[in-house]
C-alpha atoms as a PDB file:
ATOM      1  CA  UNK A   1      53.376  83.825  88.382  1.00  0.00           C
ATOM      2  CA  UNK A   2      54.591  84.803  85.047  1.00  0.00           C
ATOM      3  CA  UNK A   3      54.820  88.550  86.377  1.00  0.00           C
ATOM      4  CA  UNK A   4      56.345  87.781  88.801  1.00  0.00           C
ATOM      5  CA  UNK A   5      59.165  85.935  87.624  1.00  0.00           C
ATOM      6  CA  UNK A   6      59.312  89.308  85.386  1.00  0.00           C
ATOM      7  CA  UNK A   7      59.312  91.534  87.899  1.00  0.00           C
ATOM      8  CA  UNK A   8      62.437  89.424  89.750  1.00  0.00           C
ATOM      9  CA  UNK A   9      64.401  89.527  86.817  1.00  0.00           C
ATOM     10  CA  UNK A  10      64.304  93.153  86.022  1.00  0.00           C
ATOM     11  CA  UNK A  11      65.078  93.591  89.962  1.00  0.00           C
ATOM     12  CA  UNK A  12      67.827  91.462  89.709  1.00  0.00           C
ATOM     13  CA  UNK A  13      69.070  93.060  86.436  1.00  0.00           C
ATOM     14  CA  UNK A  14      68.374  96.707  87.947  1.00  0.00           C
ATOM     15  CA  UNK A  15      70.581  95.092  91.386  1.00  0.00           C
ATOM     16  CA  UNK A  16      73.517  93.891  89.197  1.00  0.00           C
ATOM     17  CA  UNK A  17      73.810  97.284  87.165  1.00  0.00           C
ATOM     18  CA  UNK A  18      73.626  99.083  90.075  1.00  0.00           C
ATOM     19  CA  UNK A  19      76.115  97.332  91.703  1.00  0.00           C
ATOM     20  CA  UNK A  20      78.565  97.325  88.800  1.00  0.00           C
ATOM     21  CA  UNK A  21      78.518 100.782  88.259  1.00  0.00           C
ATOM     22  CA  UNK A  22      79.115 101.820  92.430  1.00  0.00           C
ATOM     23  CA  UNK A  23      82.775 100.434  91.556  1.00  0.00           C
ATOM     24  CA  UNK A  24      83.206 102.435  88.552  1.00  0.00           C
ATOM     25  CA  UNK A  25      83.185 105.824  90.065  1.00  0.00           C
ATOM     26  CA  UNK A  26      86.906 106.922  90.081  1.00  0.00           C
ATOM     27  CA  UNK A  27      87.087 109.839  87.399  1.00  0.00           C
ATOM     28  CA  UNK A  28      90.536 109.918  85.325  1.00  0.00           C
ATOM     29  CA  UNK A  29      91.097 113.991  86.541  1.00  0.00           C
ATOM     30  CA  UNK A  30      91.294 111.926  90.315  1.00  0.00           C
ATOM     31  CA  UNK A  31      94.210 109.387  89.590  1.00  0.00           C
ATOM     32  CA  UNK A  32      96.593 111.739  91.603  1.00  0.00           C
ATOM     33  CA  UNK A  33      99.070 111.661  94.143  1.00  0.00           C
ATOM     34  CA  UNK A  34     100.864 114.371  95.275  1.00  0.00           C
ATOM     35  CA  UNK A  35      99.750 116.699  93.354  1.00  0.00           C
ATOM     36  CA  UNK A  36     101.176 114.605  90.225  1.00  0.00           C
ATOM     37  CA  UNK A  37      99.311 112.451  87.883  1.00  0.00           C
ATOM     38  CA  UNK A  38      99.402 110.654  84.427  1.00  0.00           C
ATOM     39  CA  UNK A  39      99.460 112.816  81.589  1.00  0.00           C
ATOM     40  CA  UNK A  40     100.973 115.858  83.202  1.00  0.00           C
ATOM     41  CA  UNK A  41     104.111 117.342  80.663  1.00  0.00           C
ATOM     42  CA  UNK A  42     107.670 117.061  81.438  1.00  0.00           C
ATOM     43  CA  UNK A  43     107.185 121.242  81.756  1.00  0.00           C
ATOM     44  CA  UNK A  44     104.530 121.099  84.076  1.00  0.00           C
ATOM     45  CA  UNK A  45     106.433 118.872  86.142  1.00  0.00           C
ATOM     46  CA  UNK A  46     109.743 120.900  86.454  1.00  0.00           C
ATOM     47  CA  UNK A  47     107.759 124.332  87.244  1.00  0.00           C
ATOM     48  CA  UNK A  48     105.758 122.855  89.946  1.00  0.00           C
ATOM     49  CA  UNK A  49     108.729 120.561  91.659  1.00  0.00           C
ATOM     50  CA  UNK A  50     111.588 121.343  90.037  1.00  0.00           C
ATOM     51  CA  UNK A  51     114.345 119.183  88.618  1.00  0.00           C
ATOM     52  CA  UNK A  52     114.532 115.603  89.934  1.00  0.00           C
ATOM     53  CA  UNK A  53     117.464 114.628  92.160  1.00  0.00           C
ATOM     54  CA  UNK A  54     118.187 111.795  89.585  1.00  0.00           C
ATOM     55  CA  UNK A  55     117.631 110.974  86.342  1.00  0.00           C
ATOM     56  CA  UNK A  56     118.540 107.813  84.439  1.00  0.00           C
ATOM     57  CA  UNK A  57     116.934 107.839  81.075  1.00  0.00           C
ATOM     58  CA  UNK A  58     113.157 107.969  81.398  1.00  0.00           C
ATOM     59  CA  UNK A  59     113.230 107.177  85.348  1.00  0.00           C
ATOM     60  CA  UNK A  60     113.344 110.489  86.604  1.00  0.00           C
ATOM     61  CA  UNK A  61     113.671 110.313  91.216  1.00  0.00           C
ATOM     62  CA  UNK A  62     112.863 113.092  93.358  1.00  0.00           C
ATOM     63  CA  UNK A  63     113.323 112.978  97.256  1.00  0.00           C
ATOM     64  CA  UNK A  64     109.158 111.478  97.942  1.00  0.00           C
ATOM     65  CA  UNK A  65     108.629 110.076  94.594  1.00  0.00           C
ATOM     66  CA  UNK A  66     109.627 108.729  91.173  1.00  0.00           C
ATOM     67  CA  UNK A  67     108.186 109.230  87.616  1.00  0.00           C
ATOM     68  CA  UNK A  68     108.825 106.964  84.432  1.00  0.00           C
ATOM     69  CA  UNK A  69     108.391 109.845  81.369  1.00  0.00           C
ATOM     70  CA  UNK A  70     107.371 108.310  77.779  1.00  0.00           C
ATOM     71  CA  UNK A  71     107.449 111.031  74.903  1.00  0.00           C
ATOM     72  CA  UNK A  72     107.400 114.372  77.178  1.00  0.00           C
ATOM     73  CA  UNK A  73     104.505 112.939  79.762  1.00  0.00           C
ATOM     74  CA  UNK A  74     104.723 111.424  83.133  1.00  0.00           C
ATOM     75  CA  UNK A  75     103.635 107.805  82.618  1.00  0.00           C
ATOM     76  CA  UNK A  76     103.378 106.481  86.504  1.00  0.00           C
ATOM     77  CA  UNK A  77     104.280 108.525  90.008  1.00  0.00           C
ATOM     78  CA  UNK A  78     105.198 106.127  92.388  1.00  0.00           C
ATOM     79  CA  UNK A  79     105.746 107.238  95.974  1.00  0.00           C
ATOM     80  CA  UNK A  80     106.581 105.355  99.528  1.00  0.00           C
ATOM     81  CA  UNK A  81     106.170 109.099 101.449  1.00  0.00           C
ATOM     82  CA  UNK A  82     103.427 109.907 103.701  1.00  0.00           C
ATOM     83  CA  UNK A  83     103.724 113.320 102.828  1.00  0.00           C
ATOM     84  CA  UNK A  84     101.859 112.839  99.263  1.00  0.00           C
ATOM     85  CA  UNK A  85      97.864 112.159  99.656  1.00  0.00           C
ATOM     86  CA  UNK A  86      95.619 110.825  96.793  1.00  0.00           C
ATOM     87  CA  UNK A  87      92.548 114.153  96.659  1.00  0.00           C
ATOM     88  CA  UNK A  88      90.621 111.565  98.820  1.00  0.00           C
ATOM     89  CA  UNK A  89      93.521 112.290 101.327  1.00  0.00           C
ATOM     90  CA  UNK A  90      94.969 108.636 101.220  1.00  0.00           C
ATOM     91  CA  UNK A  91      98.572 108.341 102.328  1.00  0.00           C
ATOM     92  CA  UNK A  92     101.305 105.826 102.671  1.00  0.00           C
ATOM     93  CA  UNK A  93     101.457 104.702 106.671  1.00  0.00           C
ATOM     94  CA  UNK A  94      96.945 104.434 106.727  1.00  0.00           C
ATOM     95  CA  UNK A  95      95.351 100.987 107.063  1.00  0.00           C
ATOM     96  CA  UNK A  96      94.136  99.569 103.965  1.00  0.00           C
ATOM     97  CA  UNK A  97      90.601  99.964 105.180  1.00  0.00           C
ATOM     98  CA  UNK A  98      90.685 103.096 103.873  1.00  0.00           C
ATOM     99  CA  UNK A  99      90.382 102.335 100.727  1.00  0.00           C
ATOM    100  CA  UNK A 100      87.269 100.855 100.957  1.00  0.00           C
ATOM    101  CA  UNK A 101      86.022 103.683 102.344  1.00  0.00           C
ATOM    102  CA  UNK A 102      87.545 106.119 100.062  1.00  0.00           C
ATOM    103  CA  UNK A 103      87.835 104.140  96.533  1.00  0.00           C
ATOM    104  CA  UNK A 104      85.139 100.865  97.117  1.00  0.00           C
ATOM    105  CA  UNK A 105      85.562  97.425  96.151  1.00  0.00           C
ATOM    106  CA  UNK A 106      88.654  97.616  93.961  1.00  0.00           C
ATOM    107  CA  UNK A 107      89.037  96.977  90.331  1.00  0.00           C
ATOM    108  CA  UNK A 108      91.462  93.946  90.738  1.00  0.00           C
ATOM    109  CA  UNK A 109      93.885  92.382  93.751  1.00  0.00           C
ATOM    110  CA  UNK A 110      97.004  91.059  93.222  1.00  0.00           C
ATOM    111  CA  UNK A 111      98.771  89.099  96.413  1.00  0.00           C
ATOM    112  CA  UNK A 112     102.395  88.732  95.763  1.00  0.00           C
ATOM    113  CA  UNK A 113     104.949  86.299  96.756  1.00  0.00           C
ATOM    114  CA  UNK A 114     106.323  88.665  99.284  1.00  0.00           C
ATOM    115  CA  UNK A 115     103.174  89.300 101.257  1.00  0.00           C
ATOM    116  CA  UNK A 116     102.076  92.055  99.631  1.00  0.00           C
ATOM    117  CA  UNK A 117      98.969  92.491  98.189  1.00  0.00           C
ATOM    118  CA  UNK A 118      98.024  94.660  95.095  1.00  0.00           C
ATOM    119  CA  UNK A 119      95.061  96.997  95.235  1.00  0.00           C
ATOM    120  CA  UNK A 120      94.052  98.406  91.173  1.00  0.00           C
ATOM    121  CA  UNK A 121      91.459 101.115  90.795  1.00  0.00           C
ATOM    122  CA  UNK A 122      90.621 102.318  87.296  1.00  0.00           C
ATOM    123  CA  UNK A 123      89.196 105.498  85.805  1.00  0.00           C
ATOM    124  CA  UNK A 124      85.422 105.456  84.550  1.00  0.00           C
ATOM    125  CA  UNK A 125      86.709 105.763  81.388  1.00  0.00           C
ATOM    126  CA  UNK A 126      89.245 103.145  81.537  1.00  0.00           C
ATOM    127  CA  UNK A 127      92.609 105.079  80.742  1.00  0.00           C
ATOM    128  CA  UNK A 128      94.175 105.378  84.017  1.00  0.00           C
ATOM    129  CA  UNK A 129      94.996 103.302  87.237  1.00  0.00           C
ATOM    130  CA  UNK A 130      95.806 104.378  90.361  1.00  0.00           C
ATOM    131  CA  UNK A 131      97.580 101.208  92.660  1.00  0.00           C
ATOM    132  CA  UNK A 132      97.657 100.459  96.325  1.00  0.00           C
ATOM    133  CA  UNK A 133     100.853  98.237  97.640  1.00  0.00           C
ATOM    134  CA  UNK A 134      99.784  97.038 101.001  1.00  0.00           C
ATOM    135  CA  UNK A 135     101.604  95.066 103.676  1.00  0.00           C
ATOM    136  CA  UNK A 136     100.499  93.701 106.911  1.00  0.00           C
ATOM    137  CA  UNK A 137      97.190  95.717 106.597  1.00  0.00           C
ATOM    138  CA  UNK A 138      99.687  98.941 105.948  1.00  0.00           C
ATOM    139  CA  UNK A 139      99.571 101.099 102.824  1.00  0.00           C
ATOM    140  CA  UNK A 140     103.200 100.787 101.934  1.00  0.00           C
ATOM    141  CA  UNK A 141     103.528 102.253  98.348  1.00  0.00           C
ATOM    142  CA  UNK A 142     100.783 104.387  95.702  1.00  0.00           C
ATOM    143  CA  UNK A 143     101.253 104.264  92.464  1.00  0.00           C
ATOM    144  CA  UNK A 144      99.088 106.443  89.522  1.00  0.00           C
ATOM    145  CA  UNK A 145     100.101 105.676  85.632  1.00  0.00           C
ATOM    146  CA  UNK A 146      98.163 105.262  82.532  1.00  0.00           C
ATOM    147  CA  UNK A 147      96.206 101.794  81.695  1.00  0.00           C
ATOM    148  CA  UNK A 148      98.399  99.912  78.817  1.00  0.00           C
END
C-alpha cells in the first residue's frame, strides 16, 4: 500500500509539471505581429515601415497598427488589421478557437464590461505578452508589448 500511495504521488506530481509547463511554451523571439515586436529600435522600425502617419509624443500610428515607444524601443504594437499575422499565422477576423490551437490554454482571461474578453499569453521567460481582444467569438484586436 505504502508504494503505492508513492507511486500515485510522483504520477500526480510528474501530471501537474507536465501540464504546467505545456502552457509555458511561447518563446519571447515569437511575441510578434506583423512583422513588429517588443524590443525592436525606433531605427529598425522606420527602415522596415517607414515613418508613421501620426505621431503624438510616444504614440506613434501607422495605417494597420500603432506603437507606444519608451526610450528608443517599441513598447506594444497594437493592430485591428487582418493583414498582420502573429508567426503562428493568427489574424484579426479568425475565431478565437484558434488560439487554442495555436497558443494553448492562455496565461490569463480578462472579460470586460463591453463584452469583450481578454486573452494574455506570456513568454517562457516571462518578459513579454502577446494579447488577444475577442468579441462575439471574433478576434477583434492583437496586441504584443513587454510584461511590466
Amino acid at each position: 500500500m505504502r508504494n503505492f500511495l508513492a507511486a500515485l504521488i510522483c504520477g500526480a506530481l510528474l501530471l501537474s509539471s507536465s501540464l504546467c509547463m505545456a502552457s509555458a511554451t511561447l518563446e519571447a523571439g515569437k511575441v510578434i505581429v506583423g512583422g513588429i515586436f517588443p524590443g525592436m529600435t525606433v531605427n529598425q522600425l522606420i527602415d522596415g515601415f517607414g515613418q508613421p502617419n501620426y505621431r503624438d509624443g510616444d504614440d506613434w500610428a501607422y495605417q494597420n497598427f500603432t506603437v507606444e515607444i519608451e526610450r528608443g524601443i517599441v513598447e506594444k504594437v497594437s493592430t485591428r488589421s487582418n493583414d498582420m499575422p502573429t508567426p503562428e499565422g493568427v489574424r484579426v477576423g479568425q475565431a478565437a478557437d484558434v488560439l487554442n490551437r495555436s497558443y494553448g490554454s492562455a496565461d490569463k482571461v480578462d472579460y470586460d464590461d463591453d463584452g469583450s474578453v481578454e486573452y494574455e499569453y506570456y513568454s517562457v521567460d516571462g518578459s513579454k505578452k502577446i494579447e488577444f481582444t475577442v468579441m462575439n467569438g471574433v478576434i477583434t484586436k492583437i496586441s504584443c508589448s513587454i510584461r511590466d
